[in-house]
N, C-alpha and C. Protein backbone atom coordinates (compact mmCIF):
# COMPACT_ATOMS: atom_id res chain seq x y z
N UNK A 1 0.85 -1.16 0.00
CA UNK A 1 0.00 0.00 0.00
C UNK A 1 0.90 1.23 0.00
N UNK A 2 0.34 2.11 -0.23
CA UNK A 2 1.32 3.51 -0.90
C UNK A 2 0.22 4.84 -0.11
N UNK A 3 1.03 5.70 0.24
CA UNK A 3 0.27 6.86 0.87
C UNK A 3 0.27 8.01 -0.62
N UNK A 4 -1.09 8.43 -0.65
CA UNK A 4 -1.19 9.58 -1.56
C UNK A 4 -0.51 10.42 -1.83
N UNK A 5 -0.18 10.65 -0.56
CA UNK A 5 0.81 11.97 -0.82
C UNK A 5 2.08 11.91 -1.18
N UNK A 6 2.46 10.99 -0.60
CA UNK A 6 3.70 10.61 -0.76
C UNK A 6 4.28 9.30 -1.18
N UNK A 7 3.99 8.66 -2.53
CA UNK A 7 3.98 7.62 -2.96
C UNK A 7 5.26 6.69 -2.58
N UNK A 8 6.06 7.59 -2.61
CA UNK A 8 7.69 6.69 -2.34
C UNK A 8 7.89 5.93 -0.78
N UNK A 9 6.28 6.16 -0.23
CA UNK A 9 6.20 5.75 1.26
C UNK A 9 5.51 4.49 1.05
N UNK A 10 6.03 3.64 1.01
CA UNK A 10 5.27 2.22 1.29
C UNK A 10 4.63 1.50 2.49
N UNK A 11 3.72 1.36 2.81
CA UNK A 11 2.93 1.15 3.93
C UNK A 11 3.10 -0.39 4.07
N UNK A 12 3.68 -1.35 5.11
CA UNK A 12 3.90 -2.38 4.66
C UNK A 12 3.28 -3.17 6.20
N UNK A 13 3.23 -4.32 6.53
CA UNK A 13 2.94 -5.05 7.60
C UNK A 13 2.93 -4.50 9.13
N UNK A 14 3.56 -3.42 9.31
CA UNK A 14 4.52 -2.61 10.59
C UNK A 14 2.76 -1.80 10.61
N UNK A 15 2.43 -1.01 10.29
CA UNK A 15 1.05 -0.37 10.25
C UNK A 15 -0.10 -1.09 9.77
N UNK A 16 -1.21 -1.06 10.79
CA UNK A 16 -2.68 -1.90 11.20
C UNK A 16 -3.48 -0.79 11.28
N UNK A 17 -4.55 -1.15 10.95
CA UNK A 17 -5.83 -0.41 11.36
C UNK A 17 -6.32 -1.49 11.50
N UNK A 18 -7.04 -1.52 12.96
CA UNK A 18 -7.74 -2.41 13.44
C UNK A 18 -9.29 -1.97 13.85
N UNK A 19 -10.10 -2.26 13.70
CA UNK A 19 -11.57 -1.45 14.10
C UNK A 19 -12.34 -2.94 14.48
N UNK A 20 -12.71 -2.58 15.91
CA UNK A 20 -13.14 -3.56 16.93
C UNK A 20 -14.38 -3.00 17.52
N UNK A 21 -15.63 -3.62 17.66
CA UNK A 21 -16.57 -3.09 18.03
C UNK A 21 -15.93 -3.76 19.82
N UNK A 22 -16.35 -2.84 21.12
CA UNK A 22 -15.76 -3.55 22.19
C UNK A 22 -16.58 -4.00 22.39
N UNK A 23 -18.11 -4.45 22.27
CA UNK A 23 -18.96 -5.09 23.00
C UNK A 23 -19.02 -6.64 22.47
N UNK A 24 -18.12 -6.73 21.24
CA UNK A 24 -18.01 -7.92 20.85
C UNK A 24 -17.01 -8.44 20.92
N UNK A 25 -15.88 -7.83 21.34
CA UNK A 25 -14.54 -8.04 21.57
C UNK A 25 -14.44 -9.25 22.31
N UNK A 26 -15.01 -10.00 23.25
CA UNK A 26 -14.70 -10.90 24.30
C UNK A 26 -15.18 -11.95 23.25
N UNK A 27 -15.89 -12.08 22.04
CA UNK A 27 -16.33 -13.06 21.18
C UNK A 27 -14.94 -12.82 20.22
N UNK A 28 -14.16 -12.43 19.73
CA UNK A 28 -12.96 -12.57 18.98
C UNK A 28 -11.90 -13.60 19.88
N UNK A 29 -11.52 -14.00 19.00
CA UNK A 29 -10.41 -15.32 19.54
C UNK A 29 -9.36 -15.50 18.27
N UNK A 30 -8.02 -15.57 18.89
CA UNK A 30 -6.72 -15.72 17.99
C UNK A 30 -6.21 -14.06 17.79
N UNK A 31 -6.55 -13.36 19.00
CA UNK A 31 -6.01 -12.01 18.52
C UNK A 31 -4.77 -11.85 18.69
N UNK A 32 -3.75 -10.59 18.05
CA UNK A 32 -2.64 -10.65 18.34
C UNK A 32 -2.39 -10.00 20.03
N UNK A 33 -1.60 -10.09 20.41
CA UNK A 33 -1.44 -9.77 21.90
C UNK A 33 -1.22 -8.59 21.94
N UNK A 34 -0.90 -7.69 21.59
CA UNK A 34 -1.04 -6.40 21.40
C UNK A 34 -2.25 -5.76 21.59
N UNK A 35 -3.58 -6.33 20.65
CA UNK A 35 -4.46 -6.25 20.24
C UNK A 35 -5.47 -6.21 21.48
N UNK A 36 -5.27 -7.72 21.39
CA UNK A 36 -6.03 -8.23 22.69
C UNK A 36 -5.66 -6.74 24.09
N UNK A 37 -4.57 -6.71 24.37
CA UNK A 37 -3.66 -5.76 25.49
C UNK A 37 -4.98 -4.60 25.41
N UNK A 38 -4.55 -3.88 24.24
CA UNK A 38 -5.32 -2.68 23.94
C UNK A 38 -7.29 -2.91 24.36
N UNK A 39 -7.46 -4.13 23.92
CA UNK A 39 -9.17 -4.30 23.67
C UNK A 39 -8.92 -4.25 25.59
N UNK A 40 -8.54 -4.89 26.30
CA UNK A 40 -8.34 -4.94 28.10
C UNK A 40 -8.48 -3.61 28.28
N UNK A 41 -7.50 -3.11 28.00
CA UNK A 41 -6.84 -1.48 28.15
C UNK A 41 -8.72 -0.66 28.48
N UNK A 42 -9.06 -0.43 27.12
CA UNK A 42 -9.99 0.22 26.69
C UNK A 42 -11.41 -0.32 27.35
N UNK A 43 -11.87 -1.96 27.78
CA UNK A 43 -12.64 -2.20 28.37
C UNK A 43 -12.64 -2.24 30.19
N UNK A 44 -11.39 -2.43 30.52
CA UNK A 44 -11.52 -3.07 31.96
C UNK A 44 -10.09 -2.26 32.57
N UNK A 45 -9.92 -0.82 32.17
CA UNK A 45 -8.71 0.32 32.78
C UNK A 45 -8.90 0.44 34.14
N UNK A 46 -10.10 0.37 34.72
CA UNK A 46 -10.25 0.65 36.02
C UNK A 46 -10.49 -0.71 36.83
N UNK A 47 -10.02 -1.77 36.40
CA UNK A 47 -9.87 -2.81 37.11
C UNK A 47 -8.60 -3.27 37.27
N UNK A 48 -7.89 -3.48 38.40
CA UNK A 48 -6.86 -3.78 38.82
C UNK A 48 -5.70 -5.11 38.19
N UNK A 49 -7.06 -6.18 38.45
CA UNK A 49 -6.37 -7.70 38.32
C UNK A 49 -6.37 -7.54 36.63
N UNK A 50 -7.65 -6.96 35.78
CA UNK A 50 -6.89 -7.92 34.75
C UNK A 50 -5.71 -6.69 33.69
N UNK A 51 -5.72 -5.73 34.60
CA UNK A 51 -4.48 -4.40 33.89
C UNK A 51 -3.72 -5.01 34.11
N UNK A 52 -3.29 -6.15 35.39
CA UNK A 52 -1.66 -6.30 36.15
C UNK A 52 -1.04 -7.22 34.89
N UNK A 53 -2.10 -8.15 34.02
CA UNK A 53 -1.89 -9.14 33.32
C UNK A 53 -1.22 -8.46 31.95
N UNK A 54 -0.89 -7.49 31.46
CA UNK A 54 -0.50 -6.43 30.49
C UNK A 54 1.00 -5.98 30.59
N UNK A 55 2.05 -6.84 29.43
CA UNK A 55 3.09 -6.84 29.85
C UNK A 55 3.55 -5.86 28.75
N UNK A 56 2.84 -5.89 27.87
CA UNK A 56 3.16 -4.85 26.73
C UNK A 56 3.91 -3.60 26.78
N UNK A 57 5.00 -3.48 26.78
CA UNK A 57 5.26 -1.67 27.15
C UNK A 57 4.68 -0.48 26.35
N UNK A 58 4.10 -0.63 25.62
CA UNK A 58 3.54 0.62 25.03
C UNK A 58 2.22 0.79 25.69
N UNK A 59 1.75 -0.16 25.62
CA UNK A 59 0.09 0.03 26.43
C UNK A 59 0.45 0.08 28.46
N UNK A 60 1.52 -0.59 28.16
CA UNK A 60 1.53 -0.30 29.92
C UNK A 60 1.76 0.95 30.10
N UNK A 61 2.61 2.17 29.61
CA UNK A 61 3.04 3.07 29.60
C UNK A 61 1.89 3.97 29.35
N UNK A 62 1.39 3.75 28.34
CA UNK A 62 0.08 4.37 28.01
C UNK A 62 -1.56 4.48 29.54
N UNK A 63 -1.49 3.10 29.40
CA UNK A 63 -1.99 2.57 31.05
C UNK A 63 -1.70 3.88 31.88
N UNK A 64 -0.38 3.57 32.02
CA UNK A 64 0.15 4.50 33.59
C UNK A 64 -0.17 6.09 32.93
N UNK A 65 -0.49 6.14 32.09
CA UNK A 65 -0.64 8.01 31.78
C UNK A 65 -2.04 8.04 32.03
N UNK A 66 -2.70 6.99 32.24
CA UNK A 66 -4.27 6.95 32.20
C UNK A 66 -4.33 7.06 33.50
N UNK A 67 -3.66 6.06 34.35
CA UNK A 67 -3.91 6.32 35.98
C UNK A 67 -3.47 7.39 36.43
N UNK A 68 -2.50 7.88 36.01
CA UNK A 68 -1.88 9.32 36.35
C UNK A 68 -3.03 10.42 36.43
N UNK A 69 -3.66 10.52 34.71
CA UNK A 69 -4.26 11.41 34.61
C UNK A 69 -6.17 11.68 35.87
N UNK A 70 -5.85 10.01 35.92
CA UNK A 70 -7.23 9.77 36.65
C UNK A 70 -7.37 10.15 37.87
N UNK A 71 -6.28 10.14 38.12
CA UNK A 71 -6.01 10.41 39.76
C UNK A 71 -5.35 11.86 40.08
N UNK A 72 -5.47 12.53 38.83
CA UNK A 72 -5.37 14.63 38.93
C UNK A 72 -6.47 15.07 38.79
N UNK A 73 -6.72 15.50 40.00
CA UNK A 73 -7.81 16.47 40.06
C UNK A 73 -8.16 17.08 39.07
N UNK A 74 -7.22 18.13 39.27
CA UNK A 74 -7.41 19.21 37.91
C UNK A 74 -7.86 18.48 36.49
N UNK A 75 -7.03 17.44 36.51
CA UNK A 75 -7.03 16.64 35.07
C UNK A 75 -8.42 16.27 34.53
N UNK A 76 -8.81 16.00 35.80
CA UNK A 76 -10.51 15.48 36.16
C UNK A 76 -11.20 16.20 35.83
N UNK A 77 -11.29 17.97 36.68
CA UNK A 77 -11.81 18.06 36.18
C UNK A 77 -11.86 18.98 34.84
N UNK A 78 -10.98 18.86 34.32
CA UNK A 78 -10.53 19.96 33.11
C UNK A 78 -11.69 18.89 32.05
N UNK A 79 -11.42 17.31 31.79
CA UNK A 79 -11.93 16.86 30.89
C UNK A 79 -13.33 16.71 31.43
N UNK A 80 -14.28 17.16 32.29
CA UNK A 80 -15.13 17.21 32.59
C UNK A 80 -15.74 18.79 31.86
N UNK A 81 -15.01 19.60 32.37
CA UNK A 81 -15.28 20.66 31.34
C UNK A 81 -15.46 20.88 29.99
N UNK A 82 -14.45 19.93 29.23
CA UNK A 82 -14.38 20.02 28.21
C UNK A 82 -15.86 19.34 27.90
N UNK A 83 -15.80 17.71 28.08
CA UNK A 83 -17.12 17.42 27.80
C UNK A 83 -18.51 17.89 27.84
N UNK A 84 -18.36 18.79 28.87
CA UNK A 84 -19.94 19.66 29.49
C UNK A 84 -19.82 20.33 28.10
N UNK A 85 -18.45 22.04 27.71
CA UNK A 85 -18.85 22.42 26.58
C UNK A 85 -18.73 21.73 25.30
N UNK A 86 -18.57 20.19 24.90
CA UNK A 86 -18.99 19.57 23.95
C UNK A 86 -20.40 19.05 23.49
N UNK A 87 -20.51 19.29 25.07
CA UNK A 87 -22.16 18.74 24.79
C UNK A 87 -23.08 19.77 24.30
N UNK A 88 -23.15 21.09 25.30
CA UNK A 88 -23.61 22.52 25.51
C UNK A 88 -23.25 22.39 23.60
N UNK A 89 -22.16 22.45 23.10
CA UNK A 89 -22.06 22.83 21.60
C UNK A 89 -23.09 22.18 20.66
N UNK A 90 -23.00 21.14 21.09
CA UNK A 90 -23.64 19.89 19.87
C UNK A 90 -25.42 20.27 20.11
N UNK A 91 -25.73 20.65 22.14
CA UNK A 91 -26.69 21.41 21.61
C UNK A 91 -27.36 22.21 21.01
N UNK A 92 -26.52 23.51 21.13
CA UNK A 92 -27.07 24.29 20.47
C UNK A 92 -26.92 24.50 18.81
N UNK A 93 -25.97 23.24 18.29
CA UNK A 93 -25.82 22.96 17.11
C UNK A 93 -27.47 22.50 16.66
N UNK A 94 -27.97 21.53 17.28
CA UNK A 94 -29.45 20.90 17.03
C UNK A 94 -30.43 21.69 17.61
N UNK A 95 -30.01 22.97 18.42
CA UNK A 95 -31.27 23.64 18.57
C UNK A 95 -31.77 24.72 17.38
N UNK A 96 -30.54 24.71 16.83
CA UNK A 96 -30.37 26.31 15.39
C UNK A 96 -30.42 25.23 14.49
N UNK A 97 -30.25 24.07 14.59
CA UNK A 97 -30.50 23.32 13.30
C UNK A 97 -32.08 22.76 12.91
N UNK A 98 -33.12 22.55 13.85
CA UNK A 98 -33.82 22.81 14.52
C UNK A 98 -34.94 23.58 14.39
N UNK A 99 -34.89 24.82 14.83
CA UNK A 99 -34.60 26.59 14.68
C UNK A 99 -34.88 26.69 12.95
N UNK A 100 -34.22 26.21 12.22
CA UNK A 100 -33.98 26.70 10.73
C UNK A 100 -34.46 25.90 9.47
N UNK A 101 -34.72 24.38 10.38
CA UNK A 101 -35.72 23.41 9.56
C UNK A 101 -37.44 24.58 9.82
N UNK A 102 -37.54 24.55 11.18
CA UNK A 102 -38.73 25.28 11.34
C UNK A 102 -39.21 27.12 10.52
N UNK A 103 -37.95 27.20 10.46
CA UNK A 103 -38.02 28.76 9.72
C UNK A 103 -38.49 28.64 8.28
N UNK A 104 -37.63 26.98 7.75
CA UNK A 104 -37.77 27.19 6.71
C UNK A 104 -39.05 26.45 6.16
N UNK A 105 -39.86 25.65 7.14
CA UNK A 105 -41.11 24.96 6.71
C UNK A 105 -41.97 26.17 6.52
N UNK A 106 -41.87 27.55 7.69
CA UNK A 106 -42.62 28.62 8.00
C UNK A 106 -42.83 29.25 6.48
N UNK A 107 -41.34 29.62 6.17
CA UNK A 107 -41.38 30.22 4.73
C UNK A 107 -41.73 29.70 3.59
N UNK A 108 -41.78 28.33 3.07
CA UNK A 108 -42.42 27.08 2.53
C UNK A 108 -43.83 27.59 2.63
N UNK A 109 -44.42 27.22 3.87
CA UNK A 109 -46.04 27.54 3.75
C UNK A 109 -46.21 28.87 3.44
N UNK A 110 -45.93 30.04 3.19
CA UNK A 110 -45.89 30.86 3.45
C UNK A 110 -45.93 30.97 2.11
N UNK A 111 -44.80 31.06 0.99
CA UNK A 111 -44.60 30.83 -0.35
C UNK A 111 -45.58 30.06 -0.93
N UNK A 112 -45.81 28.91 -0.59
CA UNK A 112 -46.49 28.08 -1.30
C UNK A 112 -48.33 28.21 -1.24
N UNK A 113 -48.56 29.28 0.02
CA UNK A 113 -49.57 29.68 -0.08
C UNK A 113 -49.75 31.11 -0.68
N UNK A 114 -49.11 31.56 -1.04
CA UNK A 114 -48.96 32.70 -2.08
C UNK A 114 -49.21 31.93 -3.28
N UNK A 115 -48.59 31.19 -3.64
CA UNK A 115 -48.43 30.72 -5.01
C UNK A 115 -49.67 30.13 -5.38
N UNK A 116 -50.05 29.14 -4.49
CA UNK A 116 -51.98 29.20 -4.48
C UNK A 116 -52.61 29.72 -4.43
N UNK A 117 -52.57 30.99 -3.49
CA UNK A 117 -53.64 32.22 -3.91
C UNK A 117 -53.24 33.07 -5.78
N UNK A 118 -52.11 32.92 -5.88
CA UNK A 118 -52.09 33.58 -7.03
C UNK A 118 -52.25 32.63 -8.49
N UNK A 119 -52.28 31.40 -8.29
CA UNK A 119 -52.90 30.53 -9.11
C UNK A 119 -54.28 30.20 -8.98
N UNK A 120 -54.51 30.60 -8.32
CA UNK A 120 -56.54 30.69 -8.19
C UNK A 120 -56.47 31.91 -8.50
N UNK A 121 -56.29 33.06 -8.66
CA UNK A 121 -56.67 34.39 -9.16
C UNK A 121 -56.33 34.79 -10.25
N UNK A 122 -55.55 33.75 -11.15
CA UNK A 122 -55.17 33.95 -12.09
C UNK A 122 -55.95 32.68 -13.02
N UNK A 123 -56.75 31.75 -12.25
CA UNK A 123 -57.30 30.92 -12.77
C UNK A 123 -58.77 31.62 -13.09
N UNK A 124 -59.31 32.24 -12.16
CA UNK A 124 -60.24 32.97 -12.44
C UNK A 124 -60.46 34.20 -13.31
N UNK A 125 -59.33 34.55 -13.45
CA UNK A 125 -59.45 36.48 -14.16
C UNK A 125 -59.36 34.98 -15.45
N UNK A 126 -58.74 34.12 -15.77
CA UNK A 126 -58.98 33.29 -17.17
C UNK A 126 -60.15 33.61 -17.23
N UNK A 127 -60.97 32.19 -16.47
CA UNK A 127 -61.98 32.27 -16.56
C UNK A 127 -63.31 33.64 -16.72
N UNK A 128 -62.76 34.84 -16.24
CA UNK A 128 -63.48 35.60 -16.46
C UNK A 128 -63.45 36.53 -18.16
N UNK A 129 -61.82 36.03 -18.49
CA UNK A 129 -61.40 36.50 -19.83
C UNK A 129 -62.31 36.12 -20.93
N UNK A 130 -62.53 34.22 -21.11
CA UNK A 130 -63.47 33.50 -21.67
C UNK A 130 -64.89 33.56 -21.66
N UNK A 131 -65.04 34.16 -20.23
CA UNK A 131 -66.75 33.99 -20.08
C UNK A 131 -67.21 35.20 -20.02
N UNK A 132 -66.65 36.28 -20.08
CA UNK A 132 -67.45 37.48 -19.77
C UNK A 132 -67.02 38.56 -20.40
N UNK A 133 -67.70 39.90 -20.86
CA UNK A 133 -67.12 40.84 -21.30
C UNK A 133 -66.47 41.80 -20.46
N UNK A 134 -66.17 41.90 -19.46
CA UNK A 134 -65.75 42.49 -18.80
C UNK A 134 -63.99 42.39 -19.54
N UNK A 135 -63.69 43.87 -19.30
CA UNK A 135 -62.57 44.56 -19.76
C UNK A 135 -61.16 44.40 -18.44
N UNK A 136 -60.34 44.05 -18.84
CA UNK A 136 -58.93 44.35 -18.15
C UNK A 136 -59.21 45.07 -16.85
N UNK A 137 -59.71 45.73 -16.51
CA UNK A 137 -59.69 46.72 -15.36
C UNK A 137 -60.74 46.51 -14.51
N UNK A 138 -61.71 45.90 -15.32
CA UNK A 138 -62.79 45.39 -13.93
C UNK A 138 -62.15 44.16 -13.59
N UNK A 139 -61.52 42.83 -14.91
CA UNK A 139 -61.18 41.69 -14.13
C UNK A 139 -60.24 41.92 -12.89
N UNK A 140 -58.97 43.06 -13.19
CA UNK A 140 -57.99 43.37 -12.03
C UNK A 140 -58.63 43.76 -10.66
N UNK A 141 -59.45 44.57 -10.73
CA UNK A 141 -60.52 45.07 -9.63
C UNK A 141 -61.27 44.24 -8.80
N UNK A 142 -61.77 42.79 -9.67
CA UNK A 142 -62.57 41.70 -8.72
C UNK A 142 -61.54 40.82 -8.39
N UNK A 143 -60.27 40.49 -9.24
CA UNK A 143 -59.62 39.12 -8.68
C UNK A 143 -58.48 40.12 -8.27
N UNK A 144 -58.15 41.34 -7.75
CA UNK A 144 -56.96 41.77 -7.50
C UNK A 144 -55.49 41.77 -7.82
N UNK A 145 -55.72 41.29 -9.14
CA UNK A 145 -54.51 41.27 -10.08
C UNK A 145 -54.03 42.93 -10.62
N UNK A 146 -52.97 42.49 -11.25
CA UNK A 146 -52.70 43.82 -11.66
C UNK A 146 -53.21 43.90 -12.98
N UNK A 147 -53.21 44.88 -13.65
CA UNK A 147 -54.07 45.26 -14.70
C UNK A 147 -53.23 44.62 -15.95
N UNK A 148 -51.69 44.72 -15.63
CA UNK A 148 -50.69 44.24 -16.64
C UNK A 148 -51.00 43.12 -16.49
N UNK A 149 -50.83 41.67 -15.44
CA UNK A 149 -51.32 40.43 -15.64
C UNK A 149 -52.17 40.00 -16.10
N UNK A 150 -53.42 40.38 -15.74
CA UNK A 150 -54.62 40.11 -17.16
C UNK A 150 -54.25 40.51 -18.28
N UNK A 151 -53.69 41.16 -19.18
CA UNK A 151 -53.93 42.03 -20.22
C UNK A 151 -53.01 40.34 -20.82
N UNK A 152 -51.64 40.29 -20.32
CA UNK A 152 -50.97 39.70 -20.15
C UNK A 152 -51.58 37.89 -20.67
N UNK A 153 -52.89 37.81 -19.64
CA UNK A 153 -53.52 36.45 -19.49
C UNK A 153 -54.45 36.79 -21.32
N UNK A 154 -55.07 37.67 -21.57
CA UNK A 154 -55.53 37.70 -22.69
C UNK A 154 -55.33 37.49 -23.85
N UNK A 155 -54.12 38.05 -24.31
CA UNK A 155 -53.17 37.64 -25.10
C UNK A 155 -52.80 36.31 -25.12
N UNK A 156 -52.69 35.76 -24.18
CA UNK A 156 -51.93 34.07 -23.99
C UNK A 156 -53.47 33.54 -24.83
N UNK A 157 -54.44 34.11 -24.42
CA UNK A 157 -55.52 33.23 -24.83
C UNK A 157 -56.20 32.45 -24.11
C-alpha cells in the first residue's frame, strides 16, 4: 500500500488499522497480543487484576498516563469541562439546526400559499377572460390582479 501523498512511502505489515466493536470483543479469539492488550486497556482500565496481566510496554506506559491522569484532580476536572462544553455545543448545534428546519417549513407555507392564492386568481381572471365581457380593469378590480397580468392572461388566450 502507498500513501497519496507521498507515494515513495510504502505502507507495509509494521502499520494496522484495526476497528473492533468492544462489545463484541470478548467473542474474537486468535487475537494478536497487542491487540487483545489494547481491547483490556480500553474495556476493563479501572480494574486492577486484569491491567496487572498487560506486559506490553507501550500500552503499559500508556496505562500508567491513564492512571496518572485519573487520579489529577485538575485533570478530572478539566476533561469534565471540556465534555460539558462539547455537549452545551452539539446542543445548540441541534437547537439552530432545529430553529432553521422550522423557519424554513414557516417560509415554505408561506410561499407556497402565495403561489396558491395567485394561481386561483389567475385561474379565475382566465376564466373571467373566456366567459365574460368584462374589460382588463374590472377583471384586475374583482380578482386583484394587476391590470398588466390580465392584459398579459388575454393575449396568452
Amino acid at each position: 500500500m502507498r500513501d497519496a501523498d507521498t507515494p515513495s512511502v510504502r505502507l507495509g505489515g509494521e502499520l494496522q488499522l484495526n476497528v473492533v466493536e468492544l462489545r463484541k470483543a470478548d467473542r474474537l479469539q486468535e487475537l494478536p497480543p497487542a491487540l487483545g492488550a489494547w481491547i483490556t486497556v480500553f474495556q476493563h482500565w479501572h480494574e486492577e487484576r486484569p491491567m496487572s496481566g498487560i506486559t506490553e510496554e507501550l500500552i503499559r506506559r500508556a496505562y500508567d498516563k491513564l492512571q496518572t491522569l485519573s487520579e489529577d484532580a485538575e485533570a478530572r476536572r478539566l476533561a469534565f469541562v471540556r465534555e460539558r462544553a462539547l455537549h452545551y455545543e452539539a446542543t445548540l448545534l441541534q437547537e439552530a439546526r432545529e430553529d432553521g428546519h422550522a423557519e424554513g417549513r414557516e417560509e415554505g407555507r408561506k410561499e407556497g400559499c402565495k403561489e396558491g392564492r395567485d394561481a386561483t386568481l389567475i385561474g379565475a381572471a382566465t376564466n373571467m377572460i373566456r366567459r365574460t365581457e368584462l374589460d382588463d380593469g374590472a377583471i384586475a378590480a374583482v380578482t386583484g390582479l394587476d391590470a398588466a397580468v390580465v392584459a398579459e392572461l388575454r393575449q396568452r388566450g
